[in-house]
N, C-alpha and C. Protein backbone atom coordinates (compact mmCIF):
# COMPACT_ATOMS: atom_id res chain seq x y z
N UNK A 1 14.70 -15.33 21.02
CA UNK A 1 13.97 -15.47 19.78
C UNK A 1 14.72 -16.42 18.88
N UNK A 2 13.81 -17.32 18.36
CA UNK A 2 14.47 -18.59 17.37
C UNK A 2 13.81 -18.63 16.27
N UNK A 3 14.25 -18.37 14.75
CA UNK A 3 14.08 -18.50 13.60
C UNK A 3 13.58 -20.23 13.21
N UNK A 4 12.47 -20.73 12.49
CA UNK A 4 12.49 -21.46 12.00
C UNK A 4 13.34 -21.81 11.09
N UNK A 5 13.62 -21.06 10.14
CA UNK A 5 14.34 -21.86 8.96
C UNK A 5 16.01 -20.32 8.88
N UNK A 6 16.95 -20.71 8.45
CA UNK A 6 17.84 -19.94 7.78
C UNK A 6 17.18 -18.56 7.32
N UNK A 7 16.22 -18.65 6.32
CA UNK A 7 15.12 -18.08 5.27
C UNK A 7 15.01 -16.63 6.35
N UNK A 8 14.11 -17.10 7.42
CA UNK A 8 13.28 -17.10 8.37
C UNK A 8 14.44 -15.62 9.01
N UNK A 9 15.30 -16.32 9.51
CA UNK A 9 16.70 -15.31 10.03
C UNK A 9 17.12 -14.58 9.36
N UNK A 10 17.12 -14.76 8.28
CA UNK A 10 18.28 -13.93 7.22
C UNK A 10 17.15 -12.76 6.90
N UNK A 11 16.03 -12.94 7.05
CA UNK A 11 14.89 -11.41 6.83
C UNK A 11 15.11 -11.02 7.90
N UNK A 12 14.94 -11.64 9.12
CA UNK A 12 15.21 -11.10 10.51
C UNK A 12 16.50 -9.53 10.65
N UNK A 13 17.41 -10.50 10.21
CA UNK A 13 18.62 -10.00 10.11
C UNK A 13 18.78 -8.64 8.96
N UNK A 14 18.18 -9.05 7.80
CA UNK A 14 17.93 -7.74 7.32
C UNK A 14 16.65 -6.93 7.66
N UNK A 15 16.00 -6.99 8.51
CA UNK A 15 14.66 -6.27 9.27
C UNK A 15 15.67 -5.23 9.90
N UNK A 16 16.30 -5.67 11.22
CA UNK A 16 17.19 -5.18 11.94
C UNK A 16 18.55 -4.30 11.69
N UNK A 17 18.69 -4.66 10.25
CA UNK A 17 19.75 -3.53 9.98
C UNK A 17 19.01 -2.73 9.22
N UNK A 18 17.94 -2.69 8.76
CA UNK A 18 16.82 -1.64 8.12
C UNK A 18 16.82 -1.01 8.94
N UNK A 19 16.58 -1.09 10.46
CA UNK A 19 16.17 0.01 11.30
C UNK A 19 17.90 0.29 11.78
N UNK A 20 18.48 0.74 11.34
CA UNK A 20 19.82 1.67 11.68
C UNK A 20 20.39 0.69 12.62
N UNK A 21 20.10 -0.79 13.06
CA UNK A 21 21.02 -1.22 14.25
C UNK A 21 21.72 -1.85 13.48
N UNK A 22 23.21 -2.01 13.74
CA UNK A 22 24.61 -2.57 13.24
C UNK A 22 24.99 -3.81 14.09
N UNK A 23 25.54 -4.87 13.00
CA UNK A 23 26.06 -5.95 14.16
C UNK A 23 27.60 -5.49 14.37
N UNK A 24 28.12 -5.81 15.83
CA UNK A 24 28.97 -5.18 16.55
C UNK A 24 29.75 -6.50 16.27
N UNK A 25 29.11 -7.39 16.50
CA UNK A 25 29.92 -8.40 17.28
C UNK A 25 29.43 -10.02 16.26
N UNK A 26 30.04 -10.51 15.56
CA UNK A 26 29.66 -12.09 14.50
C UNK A 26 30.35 -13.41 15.15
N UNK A 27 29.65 -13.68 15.57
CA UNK A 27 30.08 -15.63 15.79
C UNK A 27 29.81 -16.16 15.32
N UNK A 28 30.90 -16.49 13.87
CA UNK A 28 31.11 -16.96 12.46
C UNK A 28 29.56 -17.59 12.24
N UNK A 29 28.85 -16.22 12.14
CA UNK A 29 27.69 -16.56 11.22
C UNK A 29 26.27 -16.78 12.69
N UNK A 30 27.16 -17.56 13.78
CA UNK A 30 26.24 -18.62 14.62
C UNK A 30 25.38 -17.63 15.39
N UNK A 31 26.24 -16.70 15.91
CA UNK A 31 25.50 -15.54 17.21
C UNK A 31 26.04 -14.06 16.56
N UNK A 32 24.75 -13.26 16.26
CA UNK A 32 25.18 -12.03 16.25
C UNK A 32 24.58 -10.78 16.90
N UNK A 33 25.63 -9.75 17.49
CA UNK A 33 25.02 -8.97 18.60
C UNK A 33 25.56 -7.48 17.98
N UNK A 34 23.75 -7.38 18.25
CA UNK A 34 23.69 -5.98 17.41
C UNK A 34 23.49 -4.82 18.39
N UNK A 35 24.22 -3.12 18.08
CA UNK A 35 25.00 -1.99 18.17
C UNK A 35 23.31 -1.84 19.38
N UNK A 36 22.55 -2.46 19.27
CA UNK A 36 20.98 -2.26 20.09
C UNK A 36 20.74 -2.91 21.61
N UNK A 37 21.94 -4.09 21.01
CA UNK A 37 21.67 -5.18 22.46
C UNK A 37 20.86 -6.20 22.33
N UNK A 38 20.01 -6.49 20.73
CA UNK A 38 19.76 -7.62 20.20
C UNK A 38 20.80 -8.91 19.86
N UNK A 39 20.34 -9.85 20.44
CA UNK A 39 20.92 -10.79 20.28
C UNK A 39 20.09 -12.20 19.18
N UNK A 40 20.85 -12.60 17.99
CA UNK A 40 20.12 -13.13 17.19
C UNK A 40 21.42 -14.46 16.89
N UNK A 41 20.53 -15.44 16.98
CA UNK A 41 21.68 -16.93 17.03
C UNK A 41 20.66 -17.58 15.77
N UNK A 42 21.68 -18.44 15.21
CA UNK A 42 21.51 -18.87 14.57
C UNK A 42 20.79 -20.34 14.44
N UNK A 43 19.76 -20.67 13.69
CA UNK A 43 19.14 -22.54 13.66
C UNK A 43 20.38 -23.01 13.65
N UNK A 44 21.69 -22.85 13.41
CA UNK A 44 22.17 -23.61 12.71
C UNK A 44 22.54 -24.41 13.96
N UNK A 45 23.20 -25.76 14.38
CA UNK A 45 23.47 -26.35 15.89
C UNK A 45 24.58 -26.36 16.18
N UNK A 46 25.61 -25.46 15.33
CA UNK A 46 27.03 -25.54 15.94
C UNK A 46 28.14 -24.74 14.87
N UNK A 47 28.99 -24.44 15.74
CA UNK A 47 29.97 -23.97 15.00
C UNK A 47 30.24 -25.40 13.66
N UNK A 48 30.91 -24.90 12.58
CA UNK A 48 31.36 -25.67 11.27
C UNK A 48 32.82 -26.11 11.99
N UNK A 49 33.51 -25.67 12.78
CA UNK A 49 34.93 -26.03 13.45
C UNK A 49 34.92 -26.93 14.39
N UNK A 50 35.68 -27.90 14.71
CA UNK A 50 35.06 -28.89 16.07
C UNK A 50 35.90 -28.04 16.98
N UNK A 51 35.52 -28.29 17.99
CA UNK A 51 35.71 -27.14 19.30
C UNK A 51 35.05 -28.47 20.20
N UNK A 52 35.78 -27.92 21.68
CA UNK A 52 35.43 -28.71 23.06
C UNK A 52 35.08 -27.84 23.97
N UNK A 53 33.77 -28.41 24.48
CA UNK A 53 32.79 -27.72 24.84
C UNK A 53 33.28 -28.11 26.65
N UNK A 54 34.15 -27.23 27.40
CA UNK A 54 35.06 -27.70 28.49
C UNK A 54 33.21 -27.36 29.90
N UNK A 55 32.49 -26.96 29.81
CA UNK A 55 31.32 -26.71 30.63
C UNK A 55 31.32 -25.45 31.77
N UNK A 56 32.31 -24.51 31.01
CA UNK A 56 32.63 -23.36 31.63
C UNK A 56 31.82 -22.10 31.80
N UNK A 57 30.99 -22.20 30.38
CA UNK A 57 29.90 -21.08 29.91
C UNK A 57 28.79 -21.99 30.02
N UNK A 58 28.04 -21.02 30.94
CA UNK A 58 26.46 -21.51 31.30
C UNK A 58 25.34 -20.66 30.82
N UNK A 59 24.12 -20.66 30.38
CA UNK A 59 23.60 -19.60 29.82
C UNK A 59 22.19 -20.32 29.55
N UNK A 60 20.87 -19.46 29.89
CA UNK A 60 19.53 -20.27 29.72
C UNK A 60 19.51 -19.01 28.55
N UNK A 61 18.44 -19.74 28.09
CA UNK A 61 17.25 -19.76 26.90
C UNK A 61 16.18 -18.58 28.07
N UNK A 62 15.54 -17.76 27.42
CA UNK A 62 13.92 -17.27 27.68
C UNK A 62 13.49 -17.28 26.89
């Protein structure tokens, strides 16, 4: 699931802690994985830190 706008996520995000699920787990802001097994990432396209992306982690989209 992909948020159009910031806006869009940030209700998401408070939808989801309305119903009693907790985020467990924050990737500074980008990916957060909630106490349910929801997984909610962020529009945003990247970490704010430069980082090298070595092609170790593979992972599709549904």
């Amino acid at each position: 699931f992909r948020c159009a706008s910031e806006a869009e996520a940030e209700a998401w995000r408070q939808a989801w802690q309305a119903t009693n699920s907790s985020v467990v787990d924050d990737c500074r802001g980008v990916l957060q994985v909630y106490s349910d097994g929801s997984i909610v990432r962020s529009k945003q396209s990247g970490f704010p830190l430069p980082y090298e992306d070595d092609g170790t982690v593979v992972w599709k989209d549904l």
